[in-house]
N, C-alpha and C. Protein backbone atom coordinates (compact mmCIF):
# COMPACT_ATOMS: atom_id res chain seq x y z
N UNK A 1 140.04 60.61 290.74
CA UNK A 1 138.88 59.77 290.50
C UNK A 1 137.88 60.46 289.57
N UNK A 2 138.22 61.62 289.01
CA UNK A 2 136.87 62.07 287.94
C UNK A 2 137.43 61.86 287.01
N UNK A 3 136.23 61.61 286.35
CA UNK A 3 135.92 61.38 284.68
C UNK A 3 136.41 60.06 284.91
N UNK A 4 136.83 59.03 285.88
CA UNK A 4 137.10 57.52 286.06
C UNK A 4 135.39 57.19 284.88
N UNK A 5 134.65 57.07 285.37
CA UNK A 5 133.15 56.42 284.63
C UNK A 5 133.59 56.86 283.28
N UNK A 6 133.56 58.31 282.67
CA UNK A 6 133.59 58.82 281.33
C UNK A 6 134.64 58.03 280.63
N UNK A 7 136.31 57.43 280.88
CA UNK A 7 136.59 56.82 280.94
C UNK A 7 136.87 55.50 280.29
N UNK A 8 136.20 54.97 281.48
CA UNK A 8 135.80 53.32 281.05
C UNK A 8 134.58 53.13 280.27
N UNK A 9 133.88 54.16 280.48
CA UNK A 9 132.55 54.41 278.95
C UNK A 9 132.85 54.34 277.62
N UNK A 10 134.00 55.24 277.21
CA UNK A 10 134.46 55.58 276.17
C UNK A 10 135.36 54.50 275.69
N UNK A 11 136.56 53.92 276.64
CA UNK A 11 136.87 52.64 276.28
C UNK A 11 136.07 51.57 276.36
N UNK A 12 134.99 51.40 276.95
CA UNK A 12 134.66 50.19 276.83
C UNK A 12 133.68 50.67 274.95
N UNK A 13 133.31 51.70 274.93
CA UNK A 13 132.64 52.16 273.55
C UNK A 13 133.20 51.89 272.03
N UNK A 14 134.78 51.76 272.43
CA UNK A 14 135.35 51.60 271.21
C UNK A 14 135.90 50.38 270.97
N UNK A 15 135.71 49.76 272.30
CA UNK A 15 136.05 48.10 272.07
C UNK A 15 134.69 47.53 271.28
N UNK A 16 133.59 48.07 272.05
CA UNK A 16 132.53 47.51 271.43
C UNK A 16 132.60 47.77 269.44
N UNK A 17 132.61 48.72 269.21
CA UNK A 17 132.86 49.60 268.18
C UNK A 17 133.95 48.86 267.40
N UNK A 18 135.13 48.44 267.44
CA UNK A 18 135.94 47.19 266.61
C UNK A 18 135.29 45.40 267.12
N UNK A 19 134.45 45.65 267.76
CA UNK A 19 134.05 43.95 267.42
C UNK A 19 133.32 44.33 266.06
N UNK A 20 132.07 45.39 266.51
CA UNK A 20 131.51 45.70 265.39
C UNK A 20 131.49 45.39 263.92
N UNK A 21 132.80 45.64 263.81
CA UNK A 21 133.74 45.82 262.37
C UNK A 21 134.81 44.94 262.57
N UNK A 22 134.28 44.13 262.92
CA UNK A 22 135.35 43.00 262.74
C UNK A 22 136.80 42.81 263.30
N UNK A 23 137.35 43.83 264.23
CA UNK A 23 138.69 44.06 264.25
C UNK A 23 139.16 43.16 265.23
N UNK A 24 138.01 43.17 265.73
CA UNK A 24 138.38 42.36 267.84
C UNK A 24 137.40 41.04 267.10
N UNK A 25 137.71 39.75 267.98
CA UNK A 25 136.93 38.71 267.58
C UNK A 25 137.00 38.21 269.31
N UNK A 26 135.53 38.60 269.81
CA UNK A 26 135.56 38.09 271.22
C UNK A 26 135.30 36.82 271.36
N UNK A 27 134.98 35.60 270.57
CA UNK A 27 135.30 34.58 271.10
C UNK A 27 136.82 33.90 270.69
N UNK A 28 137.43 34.80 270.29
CA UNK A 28 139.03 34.13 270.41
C UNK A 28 139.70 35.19 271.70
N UNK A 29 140.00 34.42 272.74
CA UNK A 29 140.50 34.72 273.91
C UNK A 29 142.23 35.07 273.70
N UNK A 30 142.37 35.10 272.57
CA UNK A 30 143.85 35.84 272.03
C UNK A 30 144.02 37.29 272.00
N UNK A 31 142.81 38.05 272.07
CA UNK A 31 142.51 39.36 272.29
C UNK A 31 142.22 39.87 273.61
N UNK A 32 142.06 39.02 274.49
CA UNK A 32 141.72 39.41 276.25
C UNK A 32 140.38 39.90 276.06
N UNK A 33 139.43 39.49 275.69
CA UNK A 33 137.96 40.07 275.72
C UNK A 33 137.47 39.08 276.13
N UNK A 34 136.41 39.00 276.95
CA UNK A 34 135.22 38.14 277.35
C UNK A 34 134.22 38.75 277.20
N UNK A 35 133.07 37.75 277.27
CA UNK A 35 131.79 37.93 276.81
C UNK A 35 130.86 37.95 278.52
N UNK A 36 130.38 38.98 278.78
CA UNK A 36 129.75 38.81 280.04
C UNK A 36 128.56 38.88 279.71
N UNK A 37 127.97 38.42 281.02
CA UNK A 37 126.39 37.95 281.21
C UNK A 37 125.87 39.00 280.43
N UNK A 38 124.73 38.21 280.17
CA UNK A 38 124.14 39.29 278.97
C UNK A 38 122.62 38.74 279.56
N UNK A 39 121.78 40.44 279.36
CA UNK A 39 120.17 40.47 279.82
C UNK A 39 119.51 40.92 279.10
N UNK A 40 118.75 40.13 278.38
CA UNK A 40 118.52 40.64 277.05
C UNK A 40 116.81 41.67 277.30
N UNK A 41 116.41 41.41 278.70
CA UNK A 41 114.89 41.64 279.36
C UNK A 41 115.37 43.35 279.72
N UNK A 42 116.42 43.86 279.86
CA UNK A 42 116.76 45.29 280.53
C UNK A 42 117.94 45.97 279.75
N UNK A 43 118.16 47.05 279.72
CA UNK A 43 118.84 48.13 279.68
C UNK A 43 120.44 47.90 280.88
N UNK A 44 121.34 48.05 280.41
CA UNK A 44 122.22 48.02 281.54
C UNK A 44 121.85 49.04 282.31
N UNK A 45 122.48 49.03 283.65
CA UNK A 45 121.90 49.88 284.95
C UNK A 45 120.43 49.98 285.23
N UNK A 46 119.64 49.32 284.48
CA UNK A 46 118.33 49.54 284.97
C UNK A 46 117.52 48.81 285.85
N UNK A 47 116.87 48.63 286.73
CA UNK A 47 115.98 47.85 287.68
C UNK A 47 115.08 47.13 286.91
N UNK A 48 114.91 46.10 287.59
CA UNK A 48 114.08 44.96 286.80
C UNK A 48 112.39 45.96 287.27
N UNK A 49 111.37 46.06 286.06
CA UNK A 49 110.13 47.15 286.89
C UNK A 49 108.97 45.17 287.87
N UNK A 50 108.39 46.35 288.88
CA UNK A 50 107.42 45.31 289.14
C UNK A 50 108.27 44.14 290.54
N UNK A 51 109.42 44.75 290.58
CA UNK A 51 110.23 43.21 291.46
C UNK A 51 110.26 43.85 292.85
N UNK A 52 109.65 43.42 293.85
CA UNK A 52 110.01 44.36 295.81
C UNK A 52 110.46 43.73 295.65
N UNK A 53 111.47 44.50 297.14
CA UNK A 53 112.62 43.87 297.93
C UNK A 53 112.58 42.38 298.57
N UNK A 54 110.82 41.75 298.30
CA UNK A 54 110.92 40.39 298.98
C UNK A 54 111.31 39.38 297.72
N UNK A 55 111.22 40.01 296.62
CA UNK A 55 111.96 39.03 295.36
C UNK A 55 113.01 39.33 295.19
N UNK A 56 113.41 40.69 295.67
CA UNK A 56 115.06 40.28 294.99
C UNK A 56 115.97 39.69 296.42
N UNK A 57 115.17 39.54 297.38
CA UNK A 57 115.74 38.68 298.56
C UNK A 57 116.09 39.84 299.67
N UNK A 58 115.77 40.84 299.55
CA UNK A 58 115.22 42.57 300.82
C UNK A 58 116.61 42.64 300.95
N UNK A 59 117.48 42.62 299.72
CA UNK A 59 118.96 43.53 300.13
C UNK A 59 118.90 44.41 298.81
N UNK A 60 119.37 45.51 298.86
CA UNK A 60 119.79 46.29 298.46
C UNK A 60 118.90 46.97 297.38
């Protein structure tokens, strides 16, 4: 299980990296890529600032 994160970082880095440049075309589903939710207000992994646990519904 180490370097699992480093990993899927680095591949997911170079997928990003040929859409970039044209190589991958993620809305043709002939390549196995999807387009996931996208937040355009945050940073991935980051906490929304300003939100308690009674807005995000007191789990987690």
């Amino acid at each position: 299980a180490a370097n699992v994160e480093e990993a899927f970082i680095n591949t997911a880095r170079e997928i990003y990296t040929k859409i970039q440049e044209g190589v991958f075309d993620p809305t043709n589903e002939v390549n196995g890529i999807k387009i996931g939710p996208q937040n355009i207000n945050s940073a991935p992994g980051t906490n929304r600032p300003n939100v308690n646990s009674n807005e995000r519904g007191g789990c987690c």
